[in-house]
C-alpha atoms as a PDB file:
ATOM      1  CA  UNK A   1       9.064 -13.655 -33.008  1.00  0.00           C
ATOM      2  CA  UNK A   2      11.725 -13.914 -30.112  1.00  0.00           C
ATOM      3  CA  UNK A   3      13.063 -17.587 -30.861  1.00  0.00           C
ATOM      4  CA  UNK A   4      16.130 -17.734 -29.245  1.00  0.00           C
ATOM      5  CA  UNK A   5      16.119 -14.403 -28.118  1.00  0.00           C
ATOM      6  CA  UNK A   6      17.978 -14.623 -24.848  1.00  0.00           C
ATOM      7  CA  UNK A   7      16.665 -10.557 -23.463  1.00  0.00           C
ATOM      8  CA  UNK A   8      14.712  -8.317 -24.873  1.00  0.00           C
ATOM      9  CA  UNK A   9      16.404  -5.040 -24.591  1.00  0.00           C
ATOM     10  CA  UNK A  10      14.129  -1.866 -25.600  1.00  0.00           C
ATOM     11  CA  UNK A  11      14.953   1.534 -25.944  1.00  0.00           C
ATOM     12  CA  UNK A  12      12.232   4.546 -25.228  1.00  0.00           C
ATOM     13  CA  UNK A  13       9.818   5.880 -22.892  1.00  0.00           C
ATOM     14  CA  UNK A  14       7.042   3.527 -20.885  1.00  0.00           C
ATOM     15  CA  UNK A  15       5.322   3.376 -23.967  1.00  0.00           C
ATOM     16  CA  UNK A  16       7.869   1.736 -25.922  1.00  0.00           C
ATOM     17  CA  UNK A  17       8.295  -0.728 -23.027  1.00  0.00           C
ATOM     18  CA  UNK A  18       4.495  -1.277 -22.912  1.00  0.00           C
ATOM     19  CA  UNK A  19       5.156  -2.130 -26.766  1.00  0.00           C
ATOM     20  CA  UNK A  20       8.007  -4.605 -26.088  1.00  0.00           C
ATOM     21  CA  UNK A  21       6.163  -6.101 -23.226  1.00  0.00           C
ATOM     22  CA  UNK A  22       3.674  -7.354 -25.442  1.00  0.00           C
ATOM     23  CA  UNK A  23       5.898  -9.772 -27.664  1.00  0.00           C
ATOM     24  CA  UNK A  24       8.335 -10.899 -24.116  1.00  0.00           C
ATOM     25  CA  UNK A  25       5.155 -11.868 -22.658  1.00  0.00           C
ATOM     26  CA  UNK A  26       4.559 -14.213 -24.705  1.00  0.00           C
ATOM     27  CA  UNK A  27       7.632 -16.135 -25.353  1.00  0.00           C
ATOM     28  CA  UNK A  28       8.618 -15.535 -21.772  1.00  0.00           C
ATOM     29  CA  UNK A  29      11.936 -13.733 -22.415  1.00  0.00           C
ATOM     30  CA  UNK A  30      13.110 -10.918 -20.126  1.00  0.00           C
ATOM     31  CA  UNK A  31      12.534  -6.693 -21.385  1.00  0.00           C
ATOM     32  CA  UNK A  32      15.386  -4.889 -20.142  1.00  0.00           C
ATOM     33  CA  UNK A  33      14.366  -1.148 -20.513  1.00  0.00           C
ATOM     34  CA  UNK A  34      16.608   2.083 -21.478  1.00  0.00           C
ATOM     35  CA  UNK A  35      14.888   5.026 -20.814  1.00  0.00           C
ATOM     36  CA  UNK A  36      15.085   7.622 -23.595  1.00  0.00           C
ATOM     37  CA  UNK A  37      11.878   9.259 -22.897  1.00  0.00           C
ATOM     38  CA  UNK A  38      10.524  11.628 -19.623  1.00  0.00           C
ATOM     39  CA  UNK A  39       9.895   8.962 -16.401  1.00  0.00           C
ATOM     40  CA  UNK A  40      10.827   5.666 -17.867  1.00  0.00           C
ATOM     41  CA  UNK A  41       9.232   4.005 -14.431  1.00  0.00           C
ATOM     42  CA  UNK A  42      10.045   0.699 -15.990  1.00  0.00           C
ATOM     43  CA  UNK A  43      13.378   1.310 -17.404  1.00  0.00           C
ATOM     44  CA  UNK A  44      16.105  -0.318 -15.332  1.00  0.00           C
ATOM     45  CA  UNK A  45      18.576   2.510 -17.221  1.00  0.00           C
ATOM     46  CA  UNK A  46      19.018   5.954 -18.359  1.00  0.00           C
ATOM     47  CA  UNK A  47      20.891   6.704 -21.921  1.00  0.00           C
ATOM     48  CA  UNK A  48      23.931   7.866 -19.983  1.00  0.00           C
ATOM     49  CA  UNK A  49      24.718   4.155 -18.672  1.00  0.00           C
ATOM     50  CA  UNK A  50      24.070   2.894 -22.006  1.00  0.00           C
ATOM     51  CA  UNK A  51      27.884   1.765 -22.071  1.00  0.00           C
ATOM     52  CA  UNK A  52      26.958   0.034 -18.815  1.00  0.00           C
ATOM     53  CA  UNK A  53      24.127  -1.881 -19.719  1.00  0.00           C
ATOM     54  CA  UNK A  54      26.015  -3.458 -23.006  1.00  0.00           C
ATOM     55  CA  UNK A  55      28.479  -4.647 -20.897  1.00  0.00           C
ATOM     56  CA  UNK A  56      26.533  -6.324 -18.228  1.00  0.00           C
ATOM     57  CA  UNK A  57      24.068  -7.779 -20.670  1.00  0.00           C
ATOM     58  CA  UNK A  58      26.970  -9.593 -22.571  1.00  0.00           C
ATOM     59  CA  UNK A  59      28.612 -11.184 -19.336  1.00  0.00           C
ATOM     60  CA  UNK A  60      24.900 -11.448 -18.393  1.00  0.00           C
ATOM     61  CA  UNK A  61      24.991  -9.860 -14.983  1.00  0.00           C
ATOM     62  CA  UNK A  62      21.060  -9.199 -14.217  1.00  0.00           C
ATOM     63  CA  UNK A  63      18.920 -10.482 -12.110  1.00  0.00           C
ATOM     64  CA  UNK A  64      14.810 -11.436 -13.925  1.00  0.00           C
ATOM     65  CA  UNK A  65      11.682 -10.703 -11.729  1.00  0.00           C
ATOM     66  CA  UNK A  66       8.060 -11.023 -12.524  1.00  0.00           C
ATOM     67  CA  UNK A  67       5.861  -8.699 -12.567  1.00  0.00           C
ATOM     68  CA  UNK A  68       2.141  -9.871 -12.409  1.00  0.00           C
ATOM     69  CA  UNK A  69      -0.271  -8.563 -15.707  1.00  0.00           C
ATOM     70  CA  UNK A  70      -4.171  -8.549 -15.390  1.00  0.00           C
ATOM     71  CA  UNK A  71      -6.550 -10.594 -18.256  1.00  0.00           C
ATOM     72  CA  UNK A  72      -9.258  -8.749 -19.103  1.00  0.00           C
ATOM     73  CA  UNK A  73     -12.735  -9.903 -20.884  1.00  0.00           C
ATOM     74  CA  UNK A  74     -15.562  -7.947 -22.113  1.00  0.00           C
ATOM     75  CA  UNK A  75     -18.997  -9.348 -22.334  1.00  0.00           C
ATOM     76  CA  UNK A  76     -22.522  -8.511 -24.305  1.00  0.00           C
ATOM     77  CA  UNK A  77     -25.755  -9.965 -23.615  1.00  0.00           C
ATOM     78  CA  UNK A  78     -24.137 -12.564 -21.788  1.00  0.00           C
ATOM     79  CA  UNK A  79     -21.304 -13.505 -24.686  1.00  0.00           C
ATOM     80  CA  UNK A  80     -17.870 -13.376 -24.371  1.00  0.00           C
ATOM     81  CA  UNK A  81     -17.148 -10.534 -27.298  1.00  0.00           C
ATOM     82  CA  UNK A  82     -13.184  -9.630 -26.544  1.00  0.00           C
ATOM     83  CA  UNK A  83     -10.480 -10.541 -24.383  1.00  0.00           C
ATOM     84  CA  UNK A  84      -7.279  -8.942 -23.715  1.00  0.00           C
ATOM     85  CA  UNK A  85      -4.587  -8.561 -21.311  1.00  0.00           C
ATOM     86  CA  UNK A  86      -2.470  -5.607 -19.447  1.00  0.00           C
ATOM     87  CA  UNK A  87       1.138  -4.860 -17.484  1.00  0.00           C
ATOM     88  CA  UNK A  88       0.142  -1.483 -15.988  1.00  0.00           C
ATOM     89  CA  UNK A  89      -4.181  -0.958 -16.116  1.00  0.00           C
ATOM     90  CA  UNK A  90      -7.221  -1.854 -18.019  1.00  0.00           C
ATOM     91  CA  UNK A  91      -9.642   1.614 -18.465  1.00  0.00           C
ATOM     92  CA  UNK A  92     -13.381   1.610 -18.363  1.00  0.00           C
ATOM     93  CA  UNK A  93     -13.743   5.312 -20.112  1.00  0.00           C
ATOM     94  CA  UNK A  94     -16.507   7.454 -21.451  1.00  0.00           C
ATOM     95  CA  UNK A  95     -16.626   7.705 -25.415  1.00  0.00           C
ATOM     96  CA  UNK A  96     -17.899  11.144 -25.432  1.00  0.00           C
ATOM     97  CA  UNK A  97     -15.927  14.250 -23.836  1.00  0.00           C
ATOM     98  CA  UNK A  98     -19.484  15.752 -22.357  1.00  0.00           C
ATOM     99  CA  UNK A  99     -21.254  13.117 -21.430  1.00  0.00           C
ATOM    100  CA  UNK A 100     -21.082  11.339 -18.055  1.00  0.00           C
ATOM    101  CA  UNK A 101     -20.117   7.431 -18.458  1.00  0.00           C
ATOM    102  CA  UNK A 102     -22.661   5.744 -15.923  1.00  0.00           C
ATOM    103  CA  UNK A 103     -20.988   2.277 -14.415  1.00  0.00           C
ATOM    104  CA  UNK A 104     -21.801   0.132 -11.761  1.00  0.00           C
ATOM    105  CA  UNK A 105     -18.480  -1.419  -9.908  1.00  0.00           C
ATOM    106  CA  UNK A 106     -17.889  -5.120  -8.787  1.00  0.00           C
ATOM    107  CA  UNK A 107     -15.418  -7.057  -6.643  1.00  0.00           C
ATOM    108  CA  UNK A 108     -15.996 -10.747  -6.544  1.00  0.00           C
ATOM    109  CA  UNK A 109     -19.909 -10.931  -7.835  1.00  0.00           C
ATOM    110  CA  UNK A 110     -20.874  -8.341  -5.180  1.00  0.00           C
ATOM    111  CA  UNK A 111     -21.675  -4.600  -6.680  1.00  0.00           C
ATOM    112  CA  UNK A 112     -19.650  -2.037  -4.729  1.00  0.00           C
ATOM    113  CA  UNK A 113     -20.838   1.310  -5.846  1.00  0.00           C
ATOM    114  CA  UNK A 114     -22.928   3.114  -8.722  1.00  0.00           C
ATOM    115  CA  UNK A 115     -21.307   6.476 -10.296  1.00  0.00           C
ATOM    116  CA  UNK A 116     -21.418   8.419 -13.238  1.00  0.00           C
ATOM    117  CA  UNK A 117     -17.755   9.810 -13.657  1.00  0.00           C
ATOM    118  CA  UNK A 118     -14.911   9.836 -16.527  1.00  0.00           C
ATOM    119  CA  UNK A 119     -14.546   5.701 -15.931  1.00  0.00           C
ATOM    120  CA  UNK A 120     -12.767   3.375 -14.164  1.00  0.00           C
ATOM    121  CA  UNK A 121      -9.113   2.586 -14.292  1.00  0.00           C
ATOM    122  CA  UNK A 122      -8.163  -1.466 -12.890  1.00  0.00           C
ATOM    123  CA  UNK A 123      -4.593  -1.622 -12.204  1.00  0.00           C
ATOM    124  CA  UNK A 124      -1.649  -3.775 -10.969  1.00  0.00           C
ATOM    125  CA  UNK A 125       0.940  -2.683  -8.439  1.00  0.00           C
ATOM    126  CA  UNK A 126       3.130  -1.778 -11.457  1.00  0.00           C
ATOM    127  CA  UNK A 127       0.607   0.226 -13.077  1.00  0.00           C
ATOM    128  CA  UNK A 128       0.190   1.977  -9.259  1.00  0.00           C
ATOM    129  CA  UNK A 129       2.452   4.609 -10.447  1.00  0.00           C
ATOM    130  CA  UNK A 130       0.908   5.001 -13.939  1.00  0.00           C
ATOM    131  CA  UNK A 131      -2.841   5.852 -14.978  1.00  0.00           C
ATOM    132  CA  UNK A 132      -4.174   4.876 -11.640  1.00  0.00           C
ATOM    133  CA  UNK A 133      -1.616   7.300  -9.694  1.00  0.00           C
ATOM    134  CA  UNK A 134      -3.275  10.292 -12.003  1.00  0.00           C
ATOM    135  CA  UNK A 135      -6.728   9.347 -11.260  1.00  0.00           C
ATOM    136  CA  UNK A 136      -5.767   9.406  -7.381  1.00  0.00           C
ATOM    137  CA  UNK A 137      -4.865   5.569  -6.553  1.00  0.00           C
ATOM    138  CA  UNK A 138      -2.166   4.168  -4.156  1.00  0.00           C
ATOM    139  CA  UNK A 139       1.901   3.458  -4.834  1.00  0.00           C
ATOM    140  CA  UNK A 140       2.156  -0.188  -4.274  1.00  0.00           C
ATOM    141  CA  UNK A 141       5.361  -1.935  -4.157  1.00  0.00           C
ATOM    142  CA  UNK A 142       5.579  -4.367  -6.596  1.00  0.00           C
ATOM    143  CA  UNK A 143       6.022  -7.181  -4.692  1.00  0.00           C
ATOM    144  CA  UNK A 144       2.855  -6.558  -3.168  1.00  0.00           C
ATOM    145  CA  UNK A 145       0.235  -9.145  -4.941  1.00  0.00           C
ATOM    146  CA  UNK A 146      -3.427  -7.393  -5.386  1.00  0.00           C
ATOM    147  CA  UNK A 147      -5.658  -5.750  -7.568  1.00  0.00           C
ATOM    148  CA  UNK A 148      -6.073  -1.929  -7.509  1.00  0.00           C
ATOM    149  CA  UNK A 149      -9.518  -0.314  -8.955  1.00  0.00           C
ATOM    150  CA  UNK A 150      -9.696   3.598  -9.078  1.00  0.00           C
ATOM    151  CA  UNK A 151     -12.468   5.735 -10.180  1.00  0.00           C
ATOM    152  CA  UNK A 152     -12.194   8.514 -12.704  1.00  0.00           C
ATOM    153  CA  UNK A 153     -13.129  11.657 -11.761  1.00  0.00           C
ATOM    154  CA  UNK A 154     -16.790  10.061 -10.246  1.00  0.00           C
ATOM    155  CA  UNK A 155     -19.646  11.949  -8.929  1.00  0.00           C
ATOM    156  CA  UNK A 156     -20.304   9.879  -5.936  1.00  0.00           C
ATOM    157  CA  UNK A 157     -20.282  10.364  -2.674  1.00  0.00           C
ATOM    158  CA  UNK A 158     -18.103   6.796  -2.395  1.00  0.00           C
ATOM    159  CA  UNK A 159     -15.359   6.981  -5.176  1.00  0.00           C
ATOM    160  CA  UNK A 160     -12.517   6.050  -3.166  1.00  0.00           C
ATOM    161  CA  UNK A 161      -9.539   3.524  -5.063  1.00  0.00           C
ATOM    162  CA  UNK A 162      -9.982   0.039  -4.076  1.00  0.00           C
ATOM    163  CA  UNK A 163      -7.140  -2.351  -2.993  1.00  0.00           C
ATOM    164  CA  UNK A 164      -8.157  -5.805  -3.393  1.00  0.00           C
ATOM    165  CA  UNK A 165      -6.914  -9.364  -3.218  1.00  0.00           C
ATOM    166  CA  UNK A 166      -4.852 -10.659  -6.247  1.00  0.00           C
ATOM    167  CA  UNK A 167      -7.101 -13.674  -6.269  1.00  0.00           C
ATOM    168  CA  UNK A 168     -10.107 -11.362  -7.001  1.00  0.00           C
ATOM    169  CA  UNK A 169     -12.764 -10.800  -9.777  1.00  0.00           C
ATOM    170  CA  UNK A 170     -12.992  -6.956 -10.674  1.00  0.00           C
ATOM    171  CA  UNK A 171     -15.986  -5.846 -12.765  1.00  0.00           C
ATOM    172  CA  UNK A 172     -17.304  -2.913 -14.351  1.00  0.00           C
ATOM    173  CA  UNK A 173     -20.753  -3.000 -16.461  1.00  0.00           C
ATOM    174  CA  UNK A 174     -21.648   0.089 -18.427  1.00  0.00           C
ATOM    175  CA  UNK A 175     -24.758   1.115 -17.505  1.00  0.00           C
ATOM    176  CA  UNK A 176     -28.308   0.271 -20.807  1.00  0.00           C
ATOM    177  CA  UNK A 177     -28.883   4.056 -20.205  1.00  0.00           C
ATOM    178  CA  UNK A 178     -25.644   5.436 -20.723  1.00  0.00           C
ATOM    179  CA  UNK A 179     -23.388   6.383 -24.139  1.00  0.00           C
ATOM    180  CA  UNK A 180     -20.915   3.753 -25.170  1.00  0.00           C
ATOM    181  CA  UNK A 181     -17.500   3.573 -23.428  1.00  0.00           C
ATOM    182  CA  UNK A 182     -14.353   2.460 -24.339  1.00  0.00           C
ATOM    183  CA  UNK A 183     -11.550   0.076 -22.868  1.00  0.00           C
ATOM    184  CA  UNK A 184      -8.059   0.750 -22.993  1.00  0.00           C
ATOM    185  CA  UNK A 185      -5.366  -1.323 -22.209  1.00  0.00           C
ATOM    186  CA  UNK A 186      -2.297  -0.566 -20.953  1.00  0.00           C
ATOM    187  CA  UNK A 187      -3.210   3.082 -23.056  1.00  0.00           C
ATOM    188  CA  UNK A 188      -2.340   1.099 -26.783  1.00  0.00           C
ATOM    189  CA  UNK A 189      -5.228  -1.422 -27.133  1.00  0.00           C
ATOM    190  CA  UNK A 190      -8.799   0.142 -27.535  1.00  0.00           C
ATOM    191  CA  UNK A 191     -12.205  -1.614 -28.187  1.00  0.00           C
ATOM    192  CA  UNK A 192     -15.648  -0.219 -28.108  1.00  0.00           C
ATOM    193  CA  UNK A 193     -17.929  -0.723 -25.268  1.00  0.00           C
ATOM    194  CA  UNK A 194     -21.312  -0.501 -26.281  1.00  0.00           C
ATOM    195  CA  UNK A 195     -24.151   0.598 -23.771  1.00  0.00           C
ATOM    196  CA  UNK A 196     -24.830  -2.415 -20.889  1.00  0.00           C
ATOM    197  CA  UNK A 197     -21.364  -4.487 -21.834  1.00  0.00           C
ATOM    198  CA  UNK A 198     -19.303  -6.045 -18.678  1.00  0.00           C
ATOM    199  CA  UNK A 199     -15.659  -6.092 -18.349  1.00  0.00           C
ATOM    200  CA  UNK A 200     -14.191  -8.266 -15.750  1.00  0.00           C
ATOM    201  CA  UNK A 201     -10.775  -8.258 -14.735  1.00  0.00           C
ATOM    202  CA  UNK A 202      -8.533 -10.849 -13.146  1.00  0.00           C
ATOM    203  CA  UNK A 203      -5.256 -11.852 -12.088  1.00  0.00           C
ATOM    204  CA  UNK A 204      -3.284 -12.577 -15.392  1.00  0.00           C
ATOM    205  CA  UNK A 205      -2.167 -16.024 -16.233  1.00  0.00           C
ATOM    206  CA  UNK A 206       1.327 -14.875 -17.607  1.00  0.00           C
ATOM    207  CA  UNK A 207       3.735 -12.414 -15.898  1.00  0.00           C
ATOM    208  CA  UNK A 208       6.256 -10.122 -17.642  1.00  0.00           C
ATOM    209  CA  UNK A 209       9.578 -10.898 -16.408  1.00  0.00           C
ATOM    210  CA  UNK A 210      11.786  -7.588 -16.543  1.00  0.00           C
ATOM    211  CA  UNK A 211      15.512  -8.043 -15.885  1.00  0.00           C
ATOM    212  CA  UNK A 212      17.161  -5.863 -13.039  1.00  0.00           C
ATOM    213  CA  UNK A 213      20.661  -4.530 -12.808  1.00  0.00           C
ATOM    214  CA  UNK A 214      20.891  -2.697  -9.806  1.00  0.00           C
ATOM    215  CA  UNK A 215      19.734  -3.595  -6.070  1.00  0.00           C
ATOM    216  CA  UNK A 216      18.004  -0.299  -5.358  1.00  0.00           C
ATOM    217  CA  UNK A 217      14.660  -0.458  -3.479  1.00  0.00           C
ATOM    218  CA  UNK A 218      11.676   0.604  -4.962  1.00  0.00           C
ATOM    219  CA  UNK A 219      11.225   3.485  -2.237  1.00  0.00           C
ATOM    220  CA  UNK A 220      14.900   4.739  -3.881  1.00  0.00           C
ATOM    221  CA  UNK A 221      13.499   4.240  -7.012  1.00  0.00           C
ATOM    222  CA  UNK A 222      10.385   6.062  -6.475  1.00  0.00           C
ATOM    223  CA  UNK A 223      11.925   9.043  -4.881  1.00  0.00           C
ATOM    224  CA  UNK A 224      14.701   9.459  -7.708  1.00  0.00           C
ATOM    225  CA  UNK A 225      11.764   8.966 -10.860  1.00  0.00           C
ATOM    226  CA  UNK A 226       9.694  11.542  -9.031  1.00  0.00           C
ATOM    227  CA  UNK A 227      12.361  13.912  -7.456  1.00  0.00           C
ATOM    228  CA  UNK A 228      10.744  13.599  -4.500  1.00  0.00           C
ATOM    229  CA  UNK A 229      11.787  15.621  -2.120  1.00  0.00           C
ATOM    230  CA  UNK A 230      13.535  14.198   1.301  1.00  0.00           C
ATOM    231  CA  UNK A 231      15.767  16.640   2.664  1.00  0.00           C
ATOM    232  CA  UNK A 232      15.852  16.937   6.143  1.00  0.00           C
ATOM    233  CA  UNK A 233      15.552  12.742   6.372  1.00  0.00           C
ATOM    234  CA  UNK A 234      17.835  11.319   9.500  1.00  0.00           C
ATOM    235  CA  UNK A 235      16.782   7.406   8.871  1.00  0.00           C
ATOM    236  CA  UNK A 236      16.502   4.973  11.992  1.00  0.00           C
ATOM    237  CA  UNK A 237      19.021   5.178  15.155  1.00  0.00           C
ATOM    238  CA  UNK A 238      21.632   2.912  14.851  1.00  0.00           C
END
């Protein structure tokens, strides 16, 4: 769809770039983001610098960076029944408002903990400051490579968000007694999980490269999407 298509600029919220991501990941061409909704954590501009961005996409002055996606793959009675892949999370998540979704977690073949909460959200550090930052996960910087894996709203004594390496092997199996779940991916792809399916979630084998025009950090970038406040800041001695 994007043959010859040099950048892929979108205009909207995080959704709409969430949208766009899906066809530049796969012909590998850079998403340049406007932001014409609320946060626009991905957008690299705001509507006011739309002028701006015209003029330093057509004399090509960005700079491209990856950012790493997650491949997902759900599995019944041992076959492999969907695959999938993300740029912000993959969510384990009850069906049913009143019922409980019963999982038991995974990192790297080893079970980690047993809960009955709202589900599971498995995120990269992009997606930090996205579904996983509402269910109570970590910022991570984006150039920090790992996995993130955050529990919904568990009753458990141990439901604490897991940081893990990028090399490993997240899992979450939905429990033979439990209702169906559902997985979500990236909030736009759904799929039904039936009672005792697995989903396992890895490193993904193709990045999203997003195109930068500024040089701001992402702790300047953080504070100004969140209007965080830092008054009273004196920064390090000279």
């Amino acid at each position: 769809m994007l043959d010859g298509c040099e950048l892929l600029v979108v205009l909207g919220g995080d959704g709409t770039l969430l949208r766009g991501a899906e066809f530049a990941r796969v012909s590998g061409v850079p998403m340049l983001g406007v932001n014409l909704g609320r946060v626009g954590f991905l957008a690299e501009a705001e509507r006011d610098d739309l002028d701006k961005v015209v003029d330093r996409v057509v004399t090509r002055q960005y700079e491209v960076e990856e950012r790493m996606t997650i491949d997902v793959l759900v599995r019944n009675d041992g076959h492999i029944v969907h695959t999938d892949w993300a740029l912000n999370e993959a969510s384990v998540e009850k069906a049913a408002r009143e019922r409980l979704l019963e999982v038991v977690t995974e990192v790297d073949n080893r079970p980690v903990s047993r809960f009955g909460g709202d589900g599971v959200v498995c995120a990269t550090p992009t997606g930090s400051t996205a579904y996983a930052f509402s269910a109570g996960g970590p910022v991570v910087w984006p150039e920090v490579e790992a996995l993130l894996m955050v529990p919904i709203s568990a009753h458990a004594l141990f439901a604490k968000p897991l940081v893990t390496s990028p090399k490993s092997v997240l899992a979450v199996e939905v429990q033979p007694q439990t209702p169906h779940g559902v997985l979500w991916c990236d909030g736009r792809r759904t799929v039904e999980l039936p009672a005792g399916a697995r989903v396992e979630v890895r490193r993904g084998a193709v990045p999203v490269r997003l195109a930068r025009l500024h040089h701001a950090s992402f702790t300047d970038r953080l504070v100004a999407k969140f209007a965080l406040p830092v008054a009273g800041w004196r920064g390090a001695p000279h």
